[in-house]
PDB file of N, CA and C in Angstrom:
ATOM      1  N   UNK A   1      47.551  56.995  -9.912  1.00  0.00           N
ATOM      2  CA  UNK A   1      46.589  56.153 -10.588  1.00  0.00           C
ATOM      3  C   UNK A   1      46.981  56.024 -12.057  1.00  0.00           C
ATOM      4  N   UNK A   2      46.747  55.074 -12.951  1.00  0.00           N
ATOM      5  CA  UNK A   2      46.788  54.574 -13.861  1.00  0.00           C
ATOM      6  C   UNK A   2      45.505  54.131 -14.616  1.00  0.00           C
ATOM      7  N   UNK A   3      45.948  54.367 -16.255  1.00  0.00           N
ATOM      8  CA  UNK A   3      44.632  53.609 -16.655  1.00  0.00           C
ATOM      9  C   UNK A   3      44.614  52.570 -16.983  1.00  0.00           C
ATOM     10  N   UNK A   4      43.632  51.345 -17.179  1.00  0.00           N
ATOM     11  CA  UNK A   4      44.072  49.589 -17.115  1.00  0.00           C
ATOM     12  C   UNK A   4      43.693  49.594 -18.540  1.00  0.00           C
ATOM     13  N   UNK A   5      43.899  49.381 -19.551  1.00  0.00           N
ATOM     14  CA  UNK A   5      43.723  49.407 -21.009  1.00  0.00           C
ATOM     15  C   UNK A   5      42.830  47.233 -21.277  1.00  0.00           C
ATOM     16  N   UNK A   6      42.367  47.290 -22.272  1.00  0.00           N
ATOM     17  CA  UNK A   6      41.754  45.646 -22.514  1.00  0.00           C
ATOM     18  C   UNK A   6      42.016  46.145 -24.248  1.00  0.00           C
ATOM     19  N   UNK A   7      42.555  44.856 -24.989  1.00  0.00           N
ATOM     20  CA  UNK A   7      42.759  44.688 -26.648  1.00  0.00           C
ATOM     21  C   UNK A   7      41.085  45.417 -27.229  1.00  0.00           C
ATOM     22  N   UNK A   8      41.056  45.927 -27.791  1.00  0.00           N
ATOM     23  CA  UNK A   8      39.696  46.221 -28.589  1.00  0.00           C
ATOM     24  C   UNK A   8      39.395  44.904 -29.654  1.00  0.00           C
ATOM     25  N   UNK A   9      39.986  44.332 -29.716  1.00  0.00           N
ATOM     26  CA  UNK A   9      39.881  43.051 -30.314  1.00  0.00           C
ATOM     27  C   UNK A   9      39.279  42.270 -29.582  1.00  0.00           C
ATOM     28  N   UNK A  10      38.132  41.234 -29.225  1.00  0.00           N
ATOM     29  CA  UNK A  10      37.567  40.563 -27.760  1.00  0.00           C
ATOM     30  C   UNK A  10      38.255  39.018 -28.598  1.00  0.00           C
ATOM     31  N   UNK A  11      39.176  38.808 -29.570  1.00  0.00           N
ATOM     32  CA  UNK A  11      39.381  37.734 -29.541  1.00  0.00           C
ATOM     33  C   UNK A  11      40.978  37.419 -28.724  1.00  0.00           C
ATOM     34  N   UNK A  12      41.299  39.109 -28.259  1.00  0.00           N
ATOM     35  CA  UNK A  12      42.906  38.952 -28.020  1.00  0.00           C
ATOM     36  C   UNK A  12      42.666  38.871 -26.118  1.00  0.00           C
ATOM     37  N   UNK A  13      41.586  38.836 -25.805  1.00  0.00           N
ATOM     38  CA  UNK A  13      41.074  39.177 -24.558  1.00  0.00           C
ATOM     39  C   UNK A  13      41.784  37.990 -23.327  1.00  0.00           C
ATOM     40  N   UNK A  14      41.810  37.225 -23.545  1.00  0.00           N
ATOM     41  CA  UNK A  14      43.003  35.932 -23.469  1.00  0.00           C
ATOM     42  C   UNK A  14      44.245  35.741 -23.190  1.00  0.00           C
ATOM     43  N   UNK A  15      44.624  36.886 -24.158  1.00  0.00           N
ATOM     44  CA  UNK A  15      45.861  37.363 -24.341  1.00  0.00           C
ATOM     45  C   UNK A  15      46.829  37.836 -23.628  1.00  0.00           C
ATOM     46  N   UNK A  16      46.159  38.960 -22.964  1.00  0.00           N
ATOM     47  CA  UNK A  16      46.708  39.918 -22.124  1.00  0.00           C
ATOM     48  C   UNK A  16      45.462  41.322 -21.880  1.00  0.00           C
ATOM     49  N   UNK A  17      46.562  42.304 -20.835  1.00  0.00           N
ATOM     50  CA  UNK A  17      46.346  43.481 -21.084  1.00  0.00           C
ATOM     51  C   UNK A  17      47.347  44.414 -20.708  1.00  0.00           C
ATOM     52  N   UNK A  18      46.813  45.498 -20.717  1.00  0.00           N
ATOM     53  CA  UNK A  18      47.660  46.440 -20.375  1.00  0.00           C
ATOM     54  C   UNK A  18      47.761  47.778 -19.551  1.00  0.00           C
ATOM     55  N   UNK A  19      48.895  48.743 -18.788  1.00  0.00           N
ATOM     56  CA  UNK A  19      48.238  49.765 -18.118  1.00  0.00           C
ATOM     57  C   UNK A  19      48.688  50.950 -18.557  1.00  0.00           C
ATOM     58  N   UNK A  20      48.094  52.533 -18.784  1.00  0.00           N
ATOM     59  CA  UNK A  20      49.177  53.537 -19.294  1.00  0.00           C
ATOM     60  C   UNK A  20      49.445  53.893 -17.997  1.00  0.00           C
ATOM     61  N   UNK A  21      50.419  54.213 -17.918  1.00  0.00           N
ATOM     62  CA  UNK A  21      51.434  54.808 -16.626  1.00  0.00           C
ATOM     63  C   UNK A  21      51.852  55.880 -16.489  1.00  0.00           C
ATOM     64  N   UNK A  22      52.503  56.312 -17.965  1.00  0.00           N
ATOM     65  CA  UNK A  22      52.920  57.733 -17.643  1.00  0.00           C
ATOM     66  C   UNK A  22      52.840  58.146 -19.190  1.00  0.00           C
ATOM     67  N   UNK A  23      53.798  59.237 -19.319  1.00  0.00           N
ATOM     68  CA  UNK A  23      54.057  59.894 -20.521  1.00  0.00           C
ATOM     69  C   UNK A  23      54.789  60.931 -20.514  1.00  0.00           C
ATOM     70  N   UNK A  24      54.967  61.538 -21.823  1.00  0.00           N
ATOM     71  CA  UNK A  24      56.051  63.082 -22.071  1.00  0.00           C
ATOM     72  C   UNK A  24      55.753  63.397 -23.513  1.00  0.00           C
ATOM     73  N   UNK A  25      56.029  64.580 -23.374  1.00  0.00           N
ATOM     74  CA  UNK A  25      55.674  65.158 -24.724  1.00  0.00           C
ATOM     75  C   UNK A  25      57.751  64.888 -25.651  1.00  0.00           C
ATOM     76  N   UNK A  26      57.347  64.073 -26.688  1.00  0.00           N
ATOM     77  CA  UNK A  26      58.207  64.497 -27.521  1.00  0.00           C
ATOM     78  C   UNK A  26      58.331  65.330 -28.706  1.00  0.00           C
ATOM     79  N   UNK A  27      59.470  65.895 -29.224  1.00  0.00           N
ATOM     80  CA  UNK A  27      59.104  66.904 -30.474  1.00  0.00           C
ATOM     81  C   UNK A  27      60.149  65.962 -31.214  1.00  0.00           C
ATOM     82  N   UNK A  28      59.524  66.048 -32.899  1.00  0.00           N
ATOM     83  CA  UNK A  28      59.689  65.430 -33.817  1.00  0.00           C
ATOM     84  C   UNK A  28      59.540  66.754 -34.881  1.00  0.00           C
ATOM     85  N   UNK A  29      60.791  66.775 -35.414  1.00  0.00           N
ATOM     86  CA  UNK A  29      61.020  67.545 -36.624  1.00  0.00           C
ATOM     87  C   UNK A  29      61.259  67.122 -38.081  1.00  0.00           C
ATOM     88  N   UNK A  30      59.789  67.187 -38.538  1.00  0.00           N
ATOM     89  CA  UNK A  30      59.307  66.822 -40.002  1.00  0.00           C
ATOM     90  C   UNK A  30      58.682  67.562 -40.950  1.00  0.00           C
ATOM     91  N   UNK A  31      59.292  68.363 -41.856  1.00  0.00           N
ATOM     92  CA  UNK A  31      60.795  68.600 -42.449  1.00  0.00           C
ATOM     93  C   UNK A  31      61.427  68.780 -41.038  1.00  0.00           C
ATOM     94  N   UNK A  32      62.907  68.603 -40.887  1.00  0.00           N
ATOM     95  CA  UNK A  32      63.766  68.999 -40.284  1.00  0.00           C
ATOM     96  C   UNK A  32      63.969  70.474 -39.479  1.00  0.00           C
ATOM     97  N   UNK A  33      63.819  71.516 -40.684  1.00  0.00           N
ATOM     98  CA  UNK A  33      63.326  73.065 -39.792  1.00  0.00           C
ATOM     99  C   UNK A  33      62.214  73.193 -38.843  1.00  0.00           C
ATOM    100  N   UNK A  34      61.185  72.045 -39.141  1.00  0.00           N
ATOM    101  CA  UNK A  34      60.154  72.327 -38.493  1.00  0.00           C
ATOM    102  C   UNK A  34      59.874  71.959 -37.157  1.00  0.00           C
ATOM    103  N   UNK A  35      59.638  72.073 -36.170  1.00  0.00           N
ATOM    104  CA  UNK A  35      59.175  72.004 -34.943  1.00  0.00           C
ATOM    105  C   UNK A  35      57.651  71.516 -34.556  1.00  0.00           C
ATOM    106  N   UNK A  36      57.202  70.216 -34.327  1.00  0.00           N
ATOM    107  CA  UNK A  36      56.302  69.308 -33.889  1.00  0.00           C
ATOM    108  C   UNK A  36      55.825  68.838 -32.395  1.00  0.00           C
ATOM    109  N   UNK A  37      55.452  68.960 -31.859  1.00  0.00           N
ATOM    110  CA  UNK A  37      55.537  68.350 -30.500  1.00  0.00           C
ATOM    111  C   UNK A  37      54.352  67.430 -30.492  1.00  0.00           C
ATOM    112  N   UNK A  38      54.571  66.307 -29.836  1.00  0.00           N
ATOM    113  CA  UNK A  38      53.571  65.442 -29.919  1.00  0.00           C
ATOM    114  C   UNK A  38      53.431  64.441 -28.227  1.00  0.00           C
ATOM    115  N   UNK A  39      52.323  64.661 -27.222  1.00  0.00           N
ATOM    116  CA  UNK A  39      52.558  63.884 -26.727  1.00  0.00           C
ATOM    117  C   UNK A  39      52.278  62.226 -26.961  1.00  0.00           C
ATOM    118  N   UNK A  40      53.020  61.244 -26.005  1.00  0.00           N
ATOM    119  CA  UNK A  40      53.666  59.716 -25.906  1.00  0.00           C
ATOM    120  C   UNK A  40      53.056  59.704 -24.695  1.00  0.00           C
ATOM    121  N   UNK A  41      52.298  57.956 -24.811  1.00  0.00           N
ATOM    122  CA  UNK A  41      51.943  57.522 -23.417  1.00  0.00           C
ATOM    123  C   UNK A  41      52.615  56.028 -23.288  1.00  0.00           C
ATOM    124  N   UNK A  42      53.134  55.874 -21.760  1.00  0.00           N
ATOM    125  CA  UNK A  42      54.105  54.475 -21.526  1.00  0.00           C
ATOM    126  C   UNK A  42      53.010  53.318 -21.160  1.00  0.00           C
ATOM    127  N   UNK A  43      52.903  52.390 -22.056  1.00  0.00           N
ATOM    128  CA  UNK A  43      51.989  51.384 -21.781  1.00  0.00           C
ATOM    129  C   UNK A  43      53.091  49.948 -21.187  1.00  0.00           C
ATOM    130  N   UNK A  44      52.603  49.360 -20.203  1.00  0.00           N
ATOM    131  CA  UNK A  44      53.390  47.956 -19.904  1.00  0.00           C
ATOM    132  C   UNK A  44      51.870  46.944 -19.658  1.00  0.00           C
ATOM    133  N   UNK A  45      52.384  45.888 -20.517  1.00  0.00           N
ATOM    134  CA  UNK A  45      51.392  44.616 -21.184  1.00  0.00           C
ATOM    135  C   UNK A  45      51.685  43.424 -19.300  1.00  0.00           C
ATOM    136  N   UNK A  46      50.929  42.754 -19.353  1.00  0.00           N
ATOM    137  CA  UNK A  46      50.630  41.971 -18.380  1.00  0.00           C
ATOM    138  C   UNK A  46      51.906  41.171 -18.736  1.00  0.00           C
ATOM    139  N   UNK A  47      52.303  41.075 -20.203  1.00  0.00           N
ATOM    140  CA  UNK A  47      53.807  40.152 -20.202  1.00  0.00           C
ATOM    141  C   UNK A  47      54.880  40.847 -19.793  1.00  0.00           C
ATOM    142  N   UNK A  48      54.774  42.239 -19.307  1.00  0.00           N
ATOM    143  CA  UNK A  48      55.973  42.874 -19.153  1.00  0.00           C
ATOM    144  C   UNK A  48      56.342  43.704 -20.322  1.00  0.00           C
ATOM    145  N   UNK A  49      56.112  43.541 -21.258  1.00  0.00           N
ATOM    146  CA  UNK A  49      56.136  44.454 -22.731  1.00  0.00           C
ATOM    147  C   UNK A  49      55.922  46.144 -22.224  1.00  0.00           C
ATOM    148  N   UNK A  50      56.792  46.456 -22.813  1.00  0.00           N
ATOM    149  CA  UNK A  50      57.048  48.535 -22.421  1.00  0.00           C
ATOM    150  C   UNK A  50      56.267  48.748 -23.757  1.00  0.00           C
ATOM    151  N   UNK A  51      55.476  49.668 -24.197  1.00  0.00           N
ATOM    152  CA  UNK A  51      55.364  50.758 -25.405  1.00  0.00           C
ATOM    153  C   UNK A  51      55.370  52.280 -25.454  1.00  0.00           C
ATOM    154  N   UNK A  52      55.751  52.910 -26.107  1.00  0.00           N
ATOM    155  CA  UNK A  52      55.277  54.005 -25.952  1.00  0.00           C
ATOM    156  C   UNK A  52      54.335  54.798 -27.403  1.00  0.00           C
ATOM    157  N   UNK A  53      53.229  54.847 -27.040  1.00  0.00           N
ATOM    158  CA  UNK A  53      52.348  55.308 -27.627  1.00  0.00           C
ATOM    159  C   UNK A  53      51.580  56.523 -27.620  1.00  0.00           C
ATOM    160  N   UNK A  54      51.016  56.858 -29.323  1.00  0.00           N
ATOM    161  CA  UNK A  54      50.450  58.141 -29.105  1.00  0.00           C
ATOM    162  C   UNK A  54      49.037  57.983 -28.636  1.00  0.00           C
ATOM    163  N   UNK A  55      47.927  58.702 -28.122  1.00  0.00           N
ATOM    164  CA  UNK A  55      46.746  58.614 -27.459  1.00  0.00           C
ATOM    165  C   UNK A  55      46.044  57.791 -28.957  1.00  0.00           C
ATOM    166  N   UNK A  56      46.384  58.126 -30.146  1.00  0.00           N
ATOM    167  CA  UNK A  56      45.553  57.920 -31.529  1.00  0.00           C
ATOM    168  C   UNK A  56      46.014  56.190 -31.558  1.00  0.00           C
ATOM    169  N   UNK A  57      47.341  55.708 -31.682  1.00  0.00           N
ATOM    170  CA  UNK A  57      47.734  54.623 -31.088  1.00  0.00           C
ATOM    171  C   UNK A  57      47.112  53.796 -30.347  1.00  0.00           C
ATOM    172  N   UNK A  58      47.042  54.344 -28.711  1.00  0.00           N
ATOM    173  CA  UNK A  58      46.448  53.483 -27.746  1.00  0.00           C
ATOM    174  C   UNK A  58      44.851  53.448 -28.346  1.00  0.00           C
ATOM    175  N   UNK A  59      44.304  54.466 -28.326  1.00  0.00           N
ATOM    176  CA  UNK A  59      42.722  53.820 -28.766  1.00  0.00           C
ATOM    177  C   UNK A  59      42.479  53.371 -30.214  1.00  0.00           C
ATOM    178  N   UNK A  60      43.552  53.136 -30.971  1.00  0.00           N
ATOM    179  CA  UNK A  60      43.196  52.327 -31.679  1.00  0.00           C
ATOM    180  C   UNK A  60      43.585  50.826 -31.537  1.00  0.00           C
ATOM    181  N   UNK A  61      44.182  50.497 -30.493  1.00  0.00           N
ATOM    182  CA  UNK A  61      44.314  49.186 -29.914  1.00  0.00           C
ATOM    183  C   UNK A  61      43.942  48.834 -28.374  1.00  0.00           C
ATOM    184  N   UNK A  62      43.183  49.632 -28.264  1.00  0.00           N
ATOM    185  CA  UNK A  62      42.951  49.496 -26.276  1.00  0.00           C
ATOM    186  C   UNK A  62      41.803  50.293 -26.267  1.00  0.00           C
ATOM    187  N   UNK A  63      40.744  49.354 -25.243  1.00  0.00           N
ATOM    188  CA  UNK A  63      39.864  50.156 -24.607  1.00  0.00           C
ATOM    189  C   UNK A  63      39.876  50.729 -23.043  1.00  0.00           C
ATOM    190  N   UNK A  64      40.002  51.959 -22.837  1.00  0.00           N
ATOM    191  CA  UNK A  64      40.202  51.952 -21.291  1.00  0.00           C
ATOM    192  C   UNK A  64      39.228  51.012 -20.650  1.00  0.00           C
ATOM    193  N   UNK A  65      38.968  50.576 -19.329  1.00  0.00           N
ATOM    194  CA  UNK A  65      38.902  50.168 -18.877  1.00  0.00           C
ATOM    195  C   UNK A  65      38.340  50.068 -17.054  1.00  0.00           C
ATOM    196  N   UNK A  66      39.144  51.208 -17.012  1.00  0.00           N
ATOM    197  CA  UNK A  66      39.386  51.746 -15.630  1.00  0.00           C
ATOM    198  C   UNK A  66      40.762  52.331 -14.815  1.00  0.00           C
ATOM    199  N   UNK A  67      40.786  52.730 -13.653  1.00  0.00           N
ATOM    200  CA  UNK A  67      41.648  53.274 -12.946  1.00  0.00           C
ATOM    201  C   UNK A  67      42.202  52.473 -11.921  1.00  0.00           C
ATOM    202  N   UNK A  68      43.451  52.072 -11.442  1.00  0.00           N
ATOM    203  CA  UNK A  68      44.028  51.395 -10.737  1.00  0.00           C
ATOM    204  C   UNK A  68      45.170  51.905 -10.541  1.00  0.00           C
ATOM    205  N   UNK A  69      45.954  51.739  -9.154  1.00  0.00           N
ATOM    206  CA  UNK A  69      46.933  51.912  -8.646  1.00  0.00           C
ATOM    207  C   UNK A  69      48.284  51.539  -9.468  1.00  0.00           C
ATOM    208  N   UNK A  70      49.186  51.956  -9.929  1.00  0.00           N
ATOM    209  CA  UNK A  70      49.903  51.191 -10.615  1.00  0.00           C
ATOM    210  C   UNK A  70      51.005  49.973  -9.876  1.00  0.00           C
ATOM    211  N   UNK A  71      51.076  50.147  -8.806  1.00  0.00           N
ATOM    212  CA  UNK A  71      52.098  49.994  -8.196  1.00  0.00           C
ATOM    213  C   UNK A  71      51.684  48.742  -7.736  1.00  0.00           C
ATOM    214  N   UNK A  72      49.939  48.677  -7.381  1.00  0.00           N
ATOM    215  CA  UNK A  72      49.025  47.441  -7.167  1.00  0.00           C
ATOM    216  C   UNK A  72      48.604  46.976  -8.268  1.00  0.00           C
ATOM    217  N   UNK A  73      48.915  47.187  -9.432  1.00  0.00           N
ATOM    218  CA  UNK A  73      49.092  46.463 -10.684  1.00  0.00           C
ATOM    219  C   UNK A  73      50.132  45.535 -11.250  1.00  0.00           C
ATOM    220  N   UNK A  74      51.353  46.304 -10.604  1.00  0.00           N
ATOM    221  CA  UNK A  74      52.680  45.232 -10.899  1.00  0.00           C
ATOM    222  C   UNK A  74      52.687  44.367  -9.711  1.00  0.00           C
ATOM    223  N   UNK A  75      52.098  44.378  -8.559  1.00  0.00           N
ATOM    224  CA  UNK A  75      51.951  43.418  -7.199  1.00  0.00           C
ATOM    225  C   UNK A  75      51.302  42.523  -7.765  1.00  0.00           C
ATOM    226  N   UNK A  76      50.143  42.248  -8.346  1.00  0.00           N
ATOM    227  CA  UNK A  76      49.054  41.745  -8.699  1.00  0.00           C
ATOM    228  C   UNK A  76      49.500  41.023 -10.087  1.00  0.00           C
ATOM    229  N   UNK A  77      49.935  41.427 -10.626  1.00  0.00           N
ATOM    230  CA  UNK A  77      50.918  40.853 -12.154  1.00  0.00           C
ATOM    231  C   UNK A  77      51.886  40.100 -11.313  1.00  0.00           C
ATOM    232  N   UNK A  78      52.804  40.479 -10.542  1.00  0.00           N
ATOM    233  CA  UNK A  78      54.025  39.994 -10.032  1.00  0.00           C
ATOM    234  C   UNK A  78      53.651  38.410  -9.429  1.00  0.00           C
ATOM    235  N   UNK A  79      52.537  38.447  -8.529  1.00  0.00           N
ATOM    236  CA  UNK A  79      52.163  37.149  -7.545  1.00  0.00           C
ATOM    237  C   UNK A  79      51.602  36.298  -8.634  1.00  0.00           C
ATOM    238  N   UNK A  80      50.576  36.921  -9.876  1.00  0.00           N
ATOM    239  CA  UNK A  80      49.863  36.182 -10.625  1.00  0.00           C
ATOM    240  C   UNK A  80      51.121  35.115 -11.386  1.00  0.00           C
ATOM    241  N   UNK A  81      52.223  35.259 -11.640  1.00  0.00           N
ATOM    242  CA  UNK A  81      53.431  35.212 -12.477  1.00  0.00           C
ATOM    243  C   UNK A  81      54.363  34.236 -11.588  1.00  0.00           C
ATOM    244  N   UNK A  82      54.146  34.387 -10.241  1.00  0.00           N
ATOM    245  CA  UNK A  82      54.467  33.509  -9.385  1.00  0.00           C
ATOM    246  C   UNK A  82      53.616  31.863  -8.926  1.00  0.00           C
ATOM    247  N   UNK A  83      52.439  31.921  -9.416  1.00  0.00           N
ATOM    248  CA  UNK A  83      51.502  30.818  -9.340  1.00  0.00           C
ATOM    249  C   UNK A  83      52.455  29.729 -10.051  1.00  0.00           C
ATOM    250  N   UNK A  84      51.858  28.304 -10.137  1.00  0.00           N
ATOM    251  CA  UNK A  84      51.623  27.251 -10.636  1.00  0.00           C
ATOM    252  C   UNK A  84      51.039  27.277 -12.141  1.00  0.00           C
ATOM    253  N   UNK A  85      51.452  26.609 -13.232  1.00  0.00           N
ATOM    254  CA  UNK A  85      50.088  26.428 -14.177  1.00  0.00           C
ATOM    255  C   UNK A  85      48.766  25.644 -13.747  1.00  0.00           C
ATOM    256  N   UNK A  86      47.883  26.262 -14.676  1.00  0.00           N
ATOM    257  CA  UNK A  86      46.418  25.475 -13.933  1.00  0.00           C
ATOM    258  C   UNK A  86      46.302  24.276 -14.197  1.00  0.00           C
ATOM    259  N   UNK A  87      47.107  23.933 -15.300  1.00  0.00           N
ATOM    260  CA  UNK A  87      46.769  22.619 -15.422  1.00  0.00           C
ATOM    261  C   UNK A  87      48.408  21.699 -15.590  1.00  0.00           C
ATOM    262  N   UNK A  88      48.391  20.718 -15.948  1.00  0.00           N
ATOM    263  CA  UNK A  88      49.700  20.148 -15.548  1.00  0.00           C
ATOM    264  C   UNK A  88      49.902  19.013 -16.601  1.00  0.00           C
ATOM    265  N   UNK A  89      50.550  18.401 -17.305  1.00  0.00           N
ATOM    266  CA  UNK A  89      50.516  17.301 -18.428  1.00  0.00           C
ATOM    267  C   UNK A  89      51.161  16.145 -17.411  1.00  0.00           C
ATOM    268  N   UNK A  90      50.383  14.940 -17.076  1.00  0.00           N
ATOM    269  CA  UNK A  90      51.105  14.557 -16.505  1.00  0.00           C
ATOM    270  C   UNK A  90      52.112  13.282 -16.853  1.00  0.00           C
ATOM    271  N   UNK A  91      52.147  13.226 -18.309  1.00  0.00           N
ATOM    272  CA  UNK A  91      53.113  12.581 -19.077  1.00  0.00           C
ATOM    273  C   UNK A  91      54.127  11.367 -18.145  1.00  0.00           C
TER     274      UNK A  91
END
């Protein structure tokens, strides 16, 4: 399971969204001697866009949302991406 993320912005709502998928802890040494560990979560946007973000990150640009399959998330992205446009110019 996955979480389905929406913009905290309701004007980007239009836009897209997004799901976190996974994650890993990376360590970041700042000063250099020092030893940091911080976990990273993998977000992919309805355009296909990868991020990897910290939890402080994602909720400051995403509201969860809910829980979904991920795998029935890229099915569901994949067919949506396969449609027609809704509308058509007919020039």
């Amino acid at each position: 399971m996955a979480l389905r993320l929406r913009p905290k912005d309701s004007s980007k709502y239009g836009v897209g969204n997004a799901i976190l998928y996974g994650g890993e802890h990376k360590i970041y040494g700042f000063p250099v001697k020092e030893v940091n560990e911080a976990e990273v979560f993998f977000i992919e946007t309805d355009f296909g866009n990868h991020m990897t973000l910290t939890w402080g990150e994602v909720s400051e640009m995403f509201i969860v949302a809910g829980w979904q399959d991920y795998a029935e998330w890229r099915k569901i992205r994949e067919d949506l991406l396969m449609q027609p446009p809704l509308t058509s110019d007919p020039m």
